[in-house]
C-alpha atoms as a PDB file:
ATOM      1  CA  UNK A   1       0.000   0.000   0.000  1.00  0.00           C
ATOM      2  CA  UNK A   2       1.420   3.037  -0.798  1.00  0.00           C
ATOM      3  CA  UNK A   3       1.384   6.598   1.110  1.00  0.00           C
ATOM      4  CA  UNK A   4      -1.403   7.986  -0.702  1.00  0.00           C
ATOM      5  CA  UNK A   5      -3.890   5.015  -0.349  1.00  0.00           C
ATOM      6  CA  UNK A   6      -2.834   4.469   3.562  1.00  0.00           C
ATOM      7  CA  UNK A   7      -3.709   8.202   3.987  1.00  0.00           C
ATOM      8  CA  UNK A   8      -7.028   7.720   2.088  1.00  0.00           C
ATOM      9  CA  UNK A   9      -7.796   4.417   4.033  1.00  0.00           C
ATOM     10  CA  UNK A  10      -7.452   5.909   7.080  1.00  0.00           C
ATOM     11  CA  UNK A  11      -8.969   8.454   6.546  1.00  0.00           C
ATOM     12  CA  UNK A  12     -12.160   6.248   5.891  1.00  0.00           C
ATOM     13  CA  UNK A  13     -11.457   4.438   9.063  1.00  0.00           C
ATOM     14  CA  UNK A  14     -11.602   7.841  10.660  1.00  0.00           C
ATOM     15  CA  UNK A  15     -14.661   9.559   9.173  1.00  0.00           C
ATOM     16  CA  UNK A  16     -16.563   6.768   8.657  1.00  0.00           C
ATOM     17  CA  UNK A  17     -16.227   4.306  11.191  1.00  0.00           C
ATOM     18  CA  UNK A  18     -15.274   1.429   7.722  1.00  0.00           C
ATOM     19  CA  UNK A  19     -12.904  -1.181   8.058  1.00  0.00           C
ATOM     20  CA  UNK A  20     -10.229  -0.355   5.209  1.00  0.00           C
ATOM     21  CA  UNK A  21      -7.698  -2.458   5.836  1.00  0.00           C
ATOM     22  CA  UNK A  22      -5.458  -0.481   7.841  1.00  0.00           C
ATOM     23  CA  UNK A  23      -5.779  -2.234  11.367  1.00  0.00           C
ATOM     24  CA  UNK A  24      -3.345  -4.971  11.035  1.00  0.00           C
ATOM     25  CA  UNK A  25      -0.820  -1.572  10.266  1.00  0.00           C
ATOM     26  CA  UNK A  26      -1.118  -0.084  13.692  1.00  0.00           C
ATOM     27  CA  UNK A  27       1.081  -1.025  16.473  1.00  0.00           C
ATOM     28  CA  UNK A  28      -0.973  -2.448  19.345  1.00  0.00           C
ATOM     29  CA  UNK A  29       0.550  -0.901  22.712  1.00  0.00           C
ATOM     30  CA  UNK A  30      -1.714  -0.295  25.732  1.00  0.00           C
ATOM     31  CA  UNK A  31      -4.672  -0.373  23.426  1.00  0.00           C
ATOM     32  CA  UNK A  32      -5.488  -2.898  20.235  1.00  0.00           C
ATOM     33  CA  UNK A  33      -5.994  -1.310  17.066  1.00  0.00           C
ATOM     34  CA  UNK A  34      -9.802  -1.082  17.329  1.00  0.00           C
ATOM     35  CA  UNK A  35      -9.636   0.746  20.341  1.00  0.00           C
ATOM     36  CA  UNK A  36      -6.763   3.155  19.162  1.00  0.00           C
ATOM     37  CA  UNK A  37      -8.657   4.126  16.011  1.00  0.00           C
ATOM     38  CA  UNK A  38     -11.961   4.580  18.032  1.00  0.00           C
ATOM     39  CA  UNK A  39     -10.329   6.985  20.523  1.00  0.00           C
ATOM     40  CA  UNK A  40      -8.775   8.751  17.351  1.00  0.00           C
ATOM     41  CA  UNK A  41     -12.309   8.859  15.658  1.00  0.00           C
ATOM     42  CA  UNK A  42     -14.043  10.136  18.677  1.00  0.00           C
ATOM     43  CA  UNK A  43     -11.020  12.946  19.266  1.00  0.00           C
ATOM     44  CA  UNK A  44     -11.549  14.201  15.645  1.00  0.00           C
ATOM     45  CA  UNK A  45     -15.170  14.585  15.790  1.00  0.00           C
ATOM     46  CA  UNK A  46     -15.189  15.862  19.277  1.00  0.00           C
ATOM     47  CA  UNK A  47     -12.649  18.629  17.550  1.00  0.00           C
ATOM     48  CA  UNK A  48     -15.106  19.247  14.334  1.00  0.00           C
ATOM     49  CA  UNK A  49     -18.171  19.499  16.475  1.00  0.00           C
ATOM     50  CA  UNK A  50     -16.516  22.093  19.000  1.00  0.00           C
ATOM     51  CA  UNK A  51     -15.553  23.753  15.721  1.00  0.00           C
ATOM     52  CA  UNK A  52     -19.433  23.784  14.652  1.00  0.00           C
ATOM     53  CA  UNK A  53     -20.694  25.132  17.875  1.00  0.00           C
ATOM     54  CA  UNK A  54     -18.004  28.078  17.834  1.00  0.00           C
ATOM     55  CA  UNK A  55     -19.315  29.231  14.106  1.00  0.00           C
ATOM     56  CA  UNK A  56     -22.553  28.758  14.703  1.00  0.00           C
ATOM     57  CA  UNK A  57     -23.088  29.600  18.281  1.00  0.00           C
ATOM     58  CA  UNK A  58     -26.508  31.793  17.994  1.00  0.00           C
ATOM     59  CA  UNK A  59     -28.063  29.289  16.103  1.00  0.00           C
ATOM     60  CA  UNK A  60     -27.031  26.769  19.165  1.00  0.00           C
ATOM     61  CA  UNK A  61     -28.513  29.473  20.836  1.00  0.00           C
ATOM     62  CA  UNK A  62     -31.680  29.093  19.494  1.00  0.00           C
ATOM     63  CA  UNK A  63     -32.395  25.303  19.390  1.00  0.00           C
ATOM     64  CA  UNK A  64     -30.288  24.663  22.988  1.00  0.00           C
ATOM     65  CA  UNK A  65     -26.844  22.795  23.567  1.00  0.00           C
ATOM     66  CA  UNK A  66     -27.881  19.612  23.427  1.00  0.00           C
ATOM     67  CA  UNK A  67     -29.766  19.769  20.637  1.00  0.00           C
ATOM     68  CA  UNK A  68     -27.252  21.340  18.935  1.00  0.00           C
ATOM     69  CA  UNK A  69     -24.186  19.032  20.176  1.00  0.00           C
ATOM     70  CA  UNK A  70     -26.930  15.880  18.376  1.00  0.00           C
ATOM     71  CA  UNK A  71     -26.985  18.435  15.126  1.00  0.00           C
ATOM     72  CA  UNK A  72     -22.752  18.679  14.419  1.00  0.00           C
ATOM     73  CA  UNK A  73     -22.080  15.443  15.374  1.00  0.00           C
ATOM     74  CA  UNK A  74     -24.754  14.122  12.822  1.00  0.00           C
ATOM     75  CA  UNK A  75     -23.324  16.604  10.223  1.00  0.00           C
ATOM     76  CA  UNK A  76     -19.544  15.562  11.082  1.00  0.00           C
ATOM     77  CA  UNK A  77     -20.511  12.276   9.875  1.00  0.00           C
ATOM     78  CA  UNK A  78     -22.598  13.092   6.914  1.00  0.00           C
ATOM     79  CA  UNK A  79     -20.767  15.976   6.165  1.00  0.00           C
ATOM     80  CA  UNK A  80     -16.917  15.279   6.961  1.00  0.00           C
ATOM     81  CA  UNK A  81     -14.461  17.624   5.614  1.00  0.00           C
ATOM     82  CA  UNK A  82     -13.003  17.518   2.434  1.00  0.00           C
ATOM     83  CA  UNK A  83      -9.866  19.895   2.878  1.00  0.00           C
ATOM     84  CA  UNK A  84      -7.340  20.530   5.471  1.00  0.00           C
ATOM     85  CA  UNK A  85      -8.451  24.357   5.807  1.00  0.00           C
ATOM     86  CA  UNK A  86     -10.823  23.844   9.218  1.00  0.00           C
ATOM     87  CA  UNK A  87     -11.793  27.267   8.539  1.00  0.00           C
ATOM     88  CA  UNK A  88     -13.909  26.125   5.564  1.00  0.00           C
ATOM     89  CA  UNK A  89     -15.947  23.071   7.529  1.00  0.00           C
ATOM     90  CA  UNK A  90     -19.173  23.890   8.112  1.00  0.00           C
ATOM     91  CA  UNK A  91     -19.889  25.891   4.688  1.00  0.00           C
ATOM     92  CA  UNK A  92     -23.177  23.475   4.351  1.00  0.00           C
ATOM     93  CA  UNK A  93     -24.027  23.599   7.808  1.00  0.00           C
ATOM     94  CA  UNK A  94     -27.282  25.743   7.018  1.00  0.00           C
ATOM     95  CA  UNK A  95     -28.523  23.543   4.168  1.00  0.00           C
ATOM     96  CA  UNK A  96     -28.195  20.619   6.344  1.00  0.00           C
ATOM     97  CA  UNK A  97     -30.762  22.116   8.681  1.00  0.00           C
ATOM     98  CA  UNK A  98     -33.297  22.316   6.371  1.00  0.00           C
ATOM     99  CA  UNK A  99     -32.622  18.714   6.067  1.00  0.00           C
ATOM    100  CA  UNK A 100     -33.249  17.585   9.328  1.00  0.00           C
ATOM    101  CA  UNK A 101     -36.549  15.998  10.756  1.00  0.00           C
ATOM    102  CA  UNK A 102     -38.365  17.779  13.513  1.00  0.00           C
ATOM    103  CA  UNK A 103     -37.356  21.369  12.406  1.00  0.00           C
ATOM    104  CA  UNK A 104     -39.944  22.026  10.199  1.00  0.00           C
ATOM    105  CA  UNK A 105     -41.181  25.024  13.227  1.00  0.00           C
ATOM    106  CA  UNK A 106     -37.884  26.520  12.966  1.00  0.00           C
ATOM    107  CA  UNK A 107     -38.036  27.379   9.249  1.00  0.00           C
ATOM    108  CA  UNK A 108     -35.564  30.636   9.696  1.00  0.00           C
ATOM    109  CA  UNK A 109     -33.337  28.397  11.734  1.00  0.00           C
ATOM    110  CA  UNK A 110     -31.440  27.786   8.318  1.00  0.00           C
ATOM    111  CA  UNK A 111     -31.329  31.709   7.448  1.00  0.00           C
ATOM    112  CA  UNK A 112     -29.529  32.200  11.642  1.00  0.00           C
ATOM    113  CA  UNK A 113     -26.811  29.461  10.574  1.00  0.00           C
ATOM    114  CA  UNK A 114     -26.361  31.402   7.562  1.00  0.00           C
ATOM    115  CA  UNK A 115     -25.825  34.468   9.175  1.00  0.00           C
ATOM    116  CA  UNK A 116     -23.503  32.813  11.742  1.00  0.00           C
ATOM    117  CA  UNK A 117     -21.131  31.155   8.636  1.00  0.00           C
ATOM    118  CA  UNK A 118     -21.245  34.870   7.233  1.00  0.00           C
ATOM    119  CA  UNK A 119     -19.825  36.896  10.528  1.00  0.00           C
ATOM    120  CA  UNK A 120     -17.438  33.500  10.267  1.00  0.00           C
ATOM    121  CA  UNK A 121     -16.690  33.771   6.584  1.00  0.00           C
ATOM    122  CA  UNK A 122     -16.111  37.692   7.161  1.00  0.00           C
ATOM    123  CA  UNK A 123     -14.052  37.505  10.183  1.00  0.00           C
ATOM    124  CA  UNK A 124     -11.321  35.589   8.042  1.00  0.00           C
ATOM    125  CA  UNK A 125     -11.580  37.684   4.831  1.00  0.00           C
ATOM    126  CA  UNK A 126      -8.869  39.888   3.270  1.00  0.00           C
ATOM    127  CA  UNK A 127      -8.556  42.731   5.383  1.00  0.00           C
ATOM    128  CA  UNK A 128      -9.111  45.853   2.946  1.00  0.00           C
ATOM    129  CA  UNK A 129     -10.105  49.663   3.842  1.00  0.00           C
ATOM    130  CA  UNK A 130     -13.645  51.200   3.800  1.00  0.00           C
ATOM    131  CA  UNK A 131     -14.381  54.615   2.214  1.00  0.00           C
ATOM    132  CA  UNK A 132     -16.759  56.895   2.850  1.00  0.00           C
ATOM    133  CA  UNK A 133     -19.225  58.474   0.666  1.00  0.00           C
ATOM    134  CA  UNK A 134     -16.955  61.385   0.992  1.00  0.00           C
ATOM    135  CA  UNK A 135     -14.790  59.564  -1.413  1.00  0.00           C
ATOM    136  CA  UNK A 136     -17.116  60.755  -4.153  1.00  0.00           C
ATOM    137  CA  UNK A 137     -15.892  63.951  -4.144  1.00  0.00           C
ATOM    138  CA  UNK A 138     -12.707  63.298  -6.208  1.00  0.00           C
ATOM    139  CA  UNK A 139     -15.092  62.179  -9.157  1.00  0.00           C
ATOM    140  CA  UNK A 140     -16.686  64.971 -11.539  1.00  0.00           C
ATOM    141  CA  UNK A 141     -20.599  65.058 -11.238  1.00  0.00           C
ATOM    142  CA  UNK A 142     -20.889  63.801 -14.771  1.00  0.00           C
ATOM    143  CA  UNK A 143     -18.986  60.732 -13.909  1.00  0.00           C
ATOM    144  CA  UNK A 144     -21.135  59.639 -10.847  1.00  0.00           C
ATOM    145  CA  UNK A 145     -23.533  57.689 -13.065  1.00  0.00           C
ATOM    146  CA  UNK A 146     -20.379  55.534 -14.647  1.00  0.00           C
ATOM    147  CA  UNK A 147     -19.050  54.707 -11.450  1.00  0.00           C
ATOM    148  CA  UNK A 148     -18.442  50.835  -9.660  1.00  0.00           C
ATOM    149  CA  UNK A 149     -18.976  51.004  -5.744  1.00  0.00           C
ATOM    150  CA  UNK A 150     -16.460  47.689  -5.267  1.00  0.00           C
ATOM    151  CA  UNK A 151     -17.597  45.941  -1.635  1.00  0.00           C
ATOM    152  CA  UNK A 152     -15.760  45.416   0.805  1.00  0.00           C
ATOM    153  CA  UNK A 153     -14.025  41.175   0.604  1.00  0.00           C
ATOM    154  CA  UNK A 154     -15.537  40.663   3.685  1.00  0.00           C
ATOM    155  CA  UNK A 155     -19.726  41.484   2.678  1.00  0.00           C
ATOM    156  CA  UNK A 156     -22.504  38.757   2.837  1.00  0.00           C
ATOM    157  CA  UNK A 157     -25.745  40.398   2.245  1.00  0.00           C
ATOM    158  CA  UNK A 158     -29.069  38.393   3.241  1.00  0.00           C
ATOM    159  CA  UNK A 159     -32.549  38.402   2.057  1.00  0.00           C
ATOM    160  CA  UNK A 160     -34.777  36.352   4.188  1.00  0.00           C
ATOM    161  CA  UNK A 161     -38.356  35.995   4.770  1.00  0.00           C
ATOM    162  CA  UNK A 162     -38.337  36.005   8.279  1.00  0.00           C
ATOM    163  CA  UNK A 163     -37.334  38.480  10.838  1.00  0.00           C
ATOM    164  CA  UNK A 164     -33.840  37.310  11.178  1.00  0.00           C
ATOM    165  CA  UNK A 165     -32.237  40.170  12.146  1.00  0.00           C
ATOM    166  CA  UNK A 166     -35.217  40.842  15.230  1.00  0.00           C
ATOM    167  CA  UNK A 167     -34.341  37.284  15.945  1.00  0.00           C
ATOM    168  CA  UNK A 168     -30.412  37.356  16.067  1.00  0.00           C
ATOM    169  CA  UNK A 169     -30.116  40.113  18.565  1.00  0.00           C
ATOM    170  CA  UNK A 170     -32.756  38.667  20.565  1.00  0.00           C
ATOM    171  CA  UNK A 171     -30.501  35.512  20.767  1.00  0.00           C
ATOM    172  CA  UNK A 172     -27.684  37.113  21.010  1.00  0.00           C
ATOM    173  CA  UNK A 173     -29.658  39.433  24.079  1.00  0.00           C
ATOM    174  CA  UNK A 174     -28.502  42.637  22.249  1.00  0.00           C
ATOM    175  CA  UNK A 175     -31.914  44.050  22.183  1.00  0.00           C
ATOM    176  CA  UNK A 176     -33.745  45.522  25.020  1.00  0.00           C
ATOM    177  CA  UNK A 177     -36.748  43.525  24.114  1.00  0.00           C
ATOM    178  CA  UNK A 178     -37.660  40.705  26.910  1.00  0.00           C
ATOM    179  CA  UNK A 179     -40.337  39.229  24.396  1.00  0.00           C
ATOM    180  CA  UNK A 180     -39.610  36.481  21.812  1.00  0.00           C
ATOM    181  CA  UNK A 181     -39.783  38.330  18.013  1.00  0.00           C
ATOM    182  CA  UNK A 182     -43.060  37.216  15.868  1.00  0.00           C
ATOM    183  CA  UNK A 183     -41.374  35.471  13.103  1.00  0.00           C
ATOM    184  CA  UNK A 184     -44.448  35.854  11.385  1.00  0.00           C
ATOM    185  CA  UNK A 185     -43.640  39.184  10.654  1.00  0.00           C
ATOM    186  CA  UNK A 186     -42.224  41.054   7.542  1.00  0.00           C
ATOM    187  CA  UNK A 187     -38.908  39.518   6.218  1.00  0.00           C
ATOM    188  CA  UNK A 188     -35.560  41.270   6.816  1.00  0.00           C
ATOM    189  CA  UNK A 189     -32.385  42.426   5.027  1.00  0.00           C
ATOM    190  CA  UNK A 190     -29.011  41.761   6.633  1.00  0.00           C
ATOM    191  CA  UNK A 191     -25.708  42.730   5.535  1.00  0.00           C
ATOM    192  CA  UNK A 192     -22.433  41.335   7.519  1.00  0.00           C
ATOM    193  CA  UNK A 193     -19.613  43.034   7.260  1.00  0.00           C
ATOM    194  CA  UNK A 194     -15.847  43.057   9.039  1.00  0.00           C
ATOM    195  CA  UNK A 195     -13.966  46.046   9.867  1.00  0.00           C
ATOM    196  CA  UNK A 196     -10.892  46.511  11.746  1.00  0.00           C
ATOM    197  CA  UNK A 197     -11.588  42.819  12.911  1.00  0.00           C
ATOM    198  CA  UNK A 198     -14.664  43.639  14.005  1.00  0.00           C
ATOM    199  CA  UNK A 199     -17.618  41.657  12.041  1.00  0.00           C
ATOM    200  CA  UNK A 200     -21.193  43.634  12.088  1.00  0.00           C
ATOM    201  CA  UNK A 201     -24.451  42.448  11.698  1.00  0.00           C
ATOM    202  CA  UNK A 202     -26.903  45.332  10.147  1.00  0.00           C
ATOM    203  CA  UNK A 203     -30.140  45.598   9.267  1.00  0.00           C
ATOM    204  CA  UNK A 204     -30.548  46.976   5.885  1.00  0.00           C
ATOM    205  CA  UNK A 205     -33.472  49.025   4.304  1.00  0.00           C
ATOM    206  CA  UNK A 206     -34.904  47.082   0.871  1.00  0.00           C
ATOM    207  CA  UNK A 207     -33.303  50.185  -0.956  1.00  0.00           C
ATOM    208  CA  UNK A 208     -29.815  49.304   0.245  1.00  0.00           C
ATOM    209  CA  UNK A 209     -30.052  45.381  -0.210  1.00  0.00           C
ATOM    210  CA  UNK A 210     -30.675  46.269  -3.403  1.00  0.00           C
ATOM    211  CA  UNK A 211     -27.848  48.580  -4.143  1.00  0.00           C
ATOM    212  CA  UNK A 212     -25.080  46.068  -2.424  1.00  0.00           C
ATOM    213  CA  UNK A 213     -26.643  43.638  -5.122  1.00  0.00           C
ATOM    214  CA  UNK A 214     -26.536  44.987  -8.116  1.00  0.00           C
ATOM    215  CA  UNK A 215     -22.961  46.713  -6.866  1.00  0.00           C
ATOM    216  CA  UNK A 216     -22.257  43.053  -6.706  1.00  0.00           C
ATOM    217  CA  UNK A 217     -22.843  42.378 -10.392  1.00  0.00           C
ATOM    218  CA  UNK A 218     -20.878  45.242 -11.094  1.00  0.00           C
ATOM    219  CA  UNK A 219     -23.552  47.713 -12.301  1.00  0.00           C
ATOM    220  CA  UNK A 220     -22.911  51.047 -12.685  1.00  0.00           C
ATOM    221  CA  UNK A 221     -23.950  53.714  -9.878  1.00  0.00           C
ATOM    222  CA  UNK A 222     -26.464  55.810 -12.642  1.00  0.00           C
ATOM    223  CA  UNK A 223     -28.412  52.434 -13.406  1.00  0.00           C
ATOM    224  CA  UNK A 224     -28.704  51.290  -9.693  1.00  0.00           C
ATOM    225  CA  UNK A 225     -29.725  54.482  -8.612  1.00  0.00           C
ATOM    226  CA  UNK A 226     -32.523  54.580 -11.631  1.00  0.00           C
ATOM    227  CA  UNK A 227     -33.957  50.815 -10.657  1.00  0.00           C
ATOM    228  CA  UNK A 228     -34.084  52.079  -7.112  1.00  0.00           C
ATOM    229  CA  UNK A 229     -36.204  55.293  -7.905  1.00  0.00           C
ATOM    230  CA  UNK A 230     -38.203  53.080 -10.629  1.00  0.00           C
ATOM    231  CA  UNK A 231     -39.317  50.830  -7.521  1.00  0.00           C
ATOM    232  CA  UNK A 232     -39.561  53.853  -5.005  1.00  0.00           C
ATOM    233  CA  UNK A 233     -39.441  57.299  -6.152  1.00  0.00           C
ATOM    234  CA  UNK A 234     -40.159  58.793  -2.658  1.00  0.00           C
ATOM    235  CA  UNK A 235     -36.680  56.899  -1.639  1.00  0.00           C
ATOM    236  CA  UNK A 236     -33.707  59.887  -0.599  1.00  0.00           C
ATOM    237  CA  UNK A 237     -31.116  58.437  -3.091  1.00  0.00           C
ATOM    238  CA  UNK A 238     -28.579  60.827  -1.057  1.00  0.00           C
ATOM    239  CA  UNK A 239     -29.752  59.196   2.510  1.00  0.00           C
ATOM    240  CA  UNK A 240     -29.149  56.484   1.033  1.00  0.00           C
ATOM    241  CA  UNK A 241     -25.979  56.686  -0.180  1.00  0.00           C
ATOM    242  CA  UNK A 242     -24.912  58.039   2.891  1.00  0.00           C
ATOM    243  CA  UNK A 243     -26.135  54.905   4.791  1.00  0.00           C
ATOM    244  CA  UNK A 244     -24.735  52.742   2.719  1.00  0.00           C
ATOM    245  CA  UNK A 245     -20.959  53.900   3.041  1.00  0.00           C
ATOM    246  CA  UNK A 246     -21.436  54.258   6.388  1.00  0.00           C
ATOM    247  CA  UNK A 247     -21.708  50.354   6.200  1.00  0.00           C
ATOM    248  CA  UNK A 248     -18.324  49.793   5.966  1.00  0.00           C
ATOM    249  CA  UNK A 249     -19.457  47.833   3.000  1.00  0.00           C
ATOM    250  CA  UNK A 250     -17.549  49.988  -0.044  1.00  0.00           C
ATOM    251  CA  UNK A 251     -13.929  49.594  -0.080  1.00  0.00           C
ATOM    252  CA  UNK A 252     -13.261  51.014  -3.521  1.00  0.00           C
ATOM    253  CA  UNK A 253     -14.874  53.469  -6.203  1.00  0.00           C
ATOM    254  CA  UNK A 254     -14.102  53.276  -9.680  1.00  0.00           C
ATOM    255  CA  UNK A 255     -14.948  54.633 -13.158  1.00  0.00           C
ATOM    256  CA  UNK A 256     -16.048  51.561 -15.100  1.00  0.00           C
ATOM    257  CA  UNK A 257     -18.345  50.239 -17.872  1.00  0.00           C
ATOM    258  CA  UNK A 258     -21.557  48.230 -17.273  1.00  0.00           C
ATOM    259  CA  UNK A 259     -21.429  44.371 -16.708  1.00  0.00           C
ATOM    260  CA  UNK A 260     -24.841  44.259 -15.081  1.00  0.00           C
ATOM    261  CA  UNK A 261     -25.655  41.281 -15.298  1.00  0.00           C
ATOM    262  CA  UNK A 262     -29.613  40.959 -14.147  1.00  0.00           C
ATOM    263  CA  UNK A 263     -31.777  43.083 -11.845  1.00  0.00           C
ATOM    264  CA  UNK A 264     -33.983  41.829  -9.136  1.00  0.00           C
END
């Protein structure tokens, strides 16, 4: 056997609990080989689950410890990593709890993990600068409309159809509201966003959601600002711009052509 199928054999011992072949190979000292590889198994999914809960701790939050603890260890197993980079297990966390049997209740229990894998995701990012809407300025007014806002490497912007944001700080006990949110209510908007290693979760307006989109598919500034007023023309394009860059979300501002690629 040679290095590369020993590593992938045990490997399948490890992850999956399958005999491949690779007992007789381990030296038997105060434990057999069975008992070795189990204490080995348990140690690496003991590892990946802590890793889960640290990610995604306000969805634990939400659904309890225990519950939780049952939830990583099923998706270590179902779901065992497929790189070396730890940083990257858990990127189907949320899908796998729409999966799972007995959530159906907890339908924006998928969007929470999503926003914990985001403030994850944007905590590791490239670090880059933000610029403010001040940064305008050095443009000519007649070459605002040809303009690429360029986001920040660390953005994840969120549409859901629950509350999620009402929900997050109430798990998370940032909001001075003792009563549980009605996630019945309107849907919510969330960008996260890192700066100066600190990773923000905020609320956005429709307006803005909309602008960090389309900035995304590298439309110009004069044709987001026109779809905006074509879907609200009593929105304060100048408010908004102002909110938006005060985001943290912008790091750059260029002079570019269209590549727009679709409008929602």
């Amino acid at each position: 056997m040679n290095l590369r199928d020993l590593q992938l054999s045990f490997s399948q011992e490890i992850l999956f609990g399958q005999d491949s072949g690779v007992q007789p190979l381990i030296h038997a000292g105060e434990f057999d080989s069975v008992r070795r590889l189990q204490i080995y198994r348990n140690n690496i999914r003991s590892t990946l689950t802590e890793s889960l809960q640290a990610i995604f701790s306000v969805t634990e939050a939400m659904v309890g410890s225990d519950y939780f603890n049952f939830l990583a260890r099923q998706y270590v197993i179902d779901h065992p990593p497929e790189e070396g980079n730890i940083h990257q297990f858990g990127n189907q966390f949320p899908q796998y709890v729409q999966t799972v049997e007995g959530l159906e209740n907890f339908a924006y229990l998928a969007d929470i993990a999503l926003i914990d894998w985001a403030c994850h995701t944007a905590y590791h990012a490239s670090s880059a600068p933000s610029v403010g809407v001040d940064y305008l300025a050095q443009f000519a007014p007649d070459e605002y409309e040809n303009l690429l806002l360029h986001q920040h490497p660390s953005v994840t912007i969120l549409s859901s159809s629950f509350p999620v944001f009402d929900i997050w700080n109430f798990a998370l006990k940032l909001s001075e509201e003792t009563q549980a949110p009605d996630i019945n209510a309107a849907g919510q908007y969330v960008l996260i966003v890192c700066n100066d290693l600190t990773v923000e979760v905020i609320n956005l307006e429709r307006e803005l959601f909309h602008l960090l989109e389309m900035s995304k598919q590298n439309c110009l500034l004069g044709s987001m600002l026109a779809y905006i007023i074509d879907s609200n023309s009593a929105y304060n394009l100048e408010t908004g711009l102002h909110k938006l860059f005060s985001t943290g979300a912008i790091s750059n501002v260029s002079i570019g052509t269209d590549d727009c690629s679709s409008t929602n």
